[in-house]
C-alpha atoms as a PDB file:
ATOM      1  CA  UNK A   1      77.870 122.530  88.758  1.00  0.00           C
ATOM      2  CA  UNK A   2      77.797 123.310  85.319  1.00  0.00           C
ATOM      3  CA  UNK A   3      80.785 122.417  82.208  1.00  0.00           C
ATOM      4  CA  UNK A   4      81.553 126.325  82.885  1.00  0.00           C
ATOM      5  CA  UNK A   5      82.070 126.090  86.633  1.00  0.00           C
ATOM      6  CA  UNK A   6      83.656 122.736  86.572  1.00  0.00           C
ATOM      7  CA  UNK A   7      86.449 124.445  83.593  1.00  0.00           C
ATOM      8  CA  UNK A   8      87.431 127.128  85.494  1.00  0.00           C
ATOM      9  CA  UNK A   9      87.663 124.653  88.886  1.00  0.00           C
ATOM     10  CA  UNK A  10      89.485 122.604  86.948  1.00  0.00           C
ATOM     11  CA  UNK A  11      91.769 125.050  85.572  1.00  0.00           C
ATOM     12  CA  UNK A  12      92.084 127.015  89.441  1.00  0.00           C
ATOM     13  CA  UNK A  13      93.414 122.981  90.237  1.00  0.00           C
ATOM     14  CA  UNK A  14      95.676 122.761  87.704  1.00  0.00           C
ATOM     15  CA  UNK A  15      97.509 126.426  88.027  1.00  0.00           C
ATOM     16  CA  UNK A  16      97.667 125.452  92.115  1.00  0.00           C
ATOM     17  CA  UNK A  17      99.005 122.124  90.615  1.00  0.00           C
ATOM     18  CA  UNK A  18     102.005 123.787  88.479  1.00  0.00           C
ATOM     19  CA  UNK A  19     102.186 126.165  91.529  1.00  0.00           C
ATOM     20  CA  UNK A  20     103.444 123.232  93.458  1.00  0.00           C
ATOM     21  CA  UNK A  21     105.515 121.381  90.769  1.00  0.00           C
ATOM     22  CA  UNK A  22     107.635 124.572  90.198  1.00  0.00           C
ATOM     23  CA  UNK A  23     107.914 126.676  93.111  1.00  0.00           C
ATOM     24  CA  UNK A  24     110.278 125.439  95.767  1.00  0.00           C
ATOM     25  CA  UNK A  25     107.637 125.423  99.250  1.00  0.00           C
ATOM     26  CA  UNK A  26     104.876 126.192  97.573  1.00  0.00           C
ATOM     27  CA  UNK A  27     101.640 125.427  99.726  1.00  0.00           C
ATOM     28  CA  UNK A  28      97.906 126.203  98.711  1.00  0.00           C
ATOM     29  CA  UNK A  29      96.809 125.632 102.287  1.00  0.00           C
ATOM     30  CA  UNK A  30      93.941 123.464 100.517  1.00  0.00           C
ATOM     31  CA  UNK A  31      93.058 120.580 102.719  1.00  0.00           C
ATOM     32  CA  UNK A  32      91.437 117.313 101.399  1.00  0.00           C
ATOM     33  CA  UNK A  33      87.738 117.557 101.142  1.00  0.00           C
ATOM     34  CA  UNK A  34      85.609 114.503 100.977  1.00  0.00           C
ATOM     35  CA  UNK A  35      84.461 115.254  97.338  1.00  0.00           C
ATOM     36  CA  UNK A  36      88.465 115.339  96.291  1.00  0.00           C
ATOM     37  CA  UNK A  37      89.691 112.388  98.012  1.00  0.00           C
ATOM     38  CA  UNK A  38      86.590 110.424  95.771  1.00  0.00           C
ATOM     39  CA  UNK A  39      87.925 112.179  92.779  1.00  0.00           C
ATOM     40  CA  UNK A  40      91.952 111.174  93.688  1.00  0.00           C
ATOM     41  CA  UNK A  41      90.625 107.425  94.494  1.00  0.00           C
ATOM     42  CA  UNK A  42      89.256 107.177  91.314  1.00  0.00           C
ATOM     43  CA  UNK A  43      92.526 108.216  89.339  1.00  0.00           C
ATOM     44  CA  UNK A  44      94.442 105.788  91.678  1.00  0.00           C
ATOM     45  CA  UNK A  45      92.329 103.082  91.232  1.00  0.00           C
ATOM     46  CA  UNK A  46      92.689 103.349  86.926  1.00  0.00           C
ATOM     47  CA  UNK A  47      89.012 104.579  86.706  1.00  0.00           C
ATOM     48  CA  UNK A  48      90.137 107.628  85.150  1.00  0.00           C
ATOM     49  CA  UNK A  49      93.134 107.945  83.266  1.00  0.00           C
ATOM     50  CA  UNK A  50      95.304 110.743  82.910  1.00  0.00           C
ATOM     51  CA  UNK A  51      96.228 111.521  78.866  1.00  0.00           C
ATOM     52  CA  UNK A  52      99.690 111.415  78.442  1.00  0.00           C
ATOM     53  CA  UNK A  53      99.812 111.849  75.157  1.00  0.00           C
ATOM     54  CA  UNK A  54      98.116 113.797  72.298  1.00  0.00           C
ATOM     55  CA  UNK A  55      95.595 111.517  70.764  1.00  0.00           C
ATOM     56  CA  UNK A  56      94.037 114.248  67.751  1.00  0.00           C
ATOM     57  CA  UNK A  57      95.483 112.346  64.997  1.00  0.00           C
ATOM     58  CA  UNK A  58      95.922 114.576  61.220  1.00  0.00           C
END
């Protein structure tokens, strides 16, 4: 994939994310592929971390 196609996957995972943070029952019906399951180890395991906080400084 390209930086296009992996912004707009990216941004299709975080809407579905939101989707299930907000709406009571909410279920994408997405099951865990292979290629997502390497992508959640590597948050769990501290290889990539999630920003928490703005770091742009003025």
């Amino acid at each position: 994939m390209n930086v296009d196609q992996h912004l707009k996957v990216a941004q299709w995972h975080i809407e579905q994310a939101r989707l299930h943070a907000t709406k009571e029952g909410y279920s994408c019906g997405c099951p865990v592929n292979e290629h997502d399951q390497k992508a959640i180890d590597a948050v769990e395991a501290g290889l990539i971390k999630e920003e928490t906080a703005c770091t742009v400084s003025n």
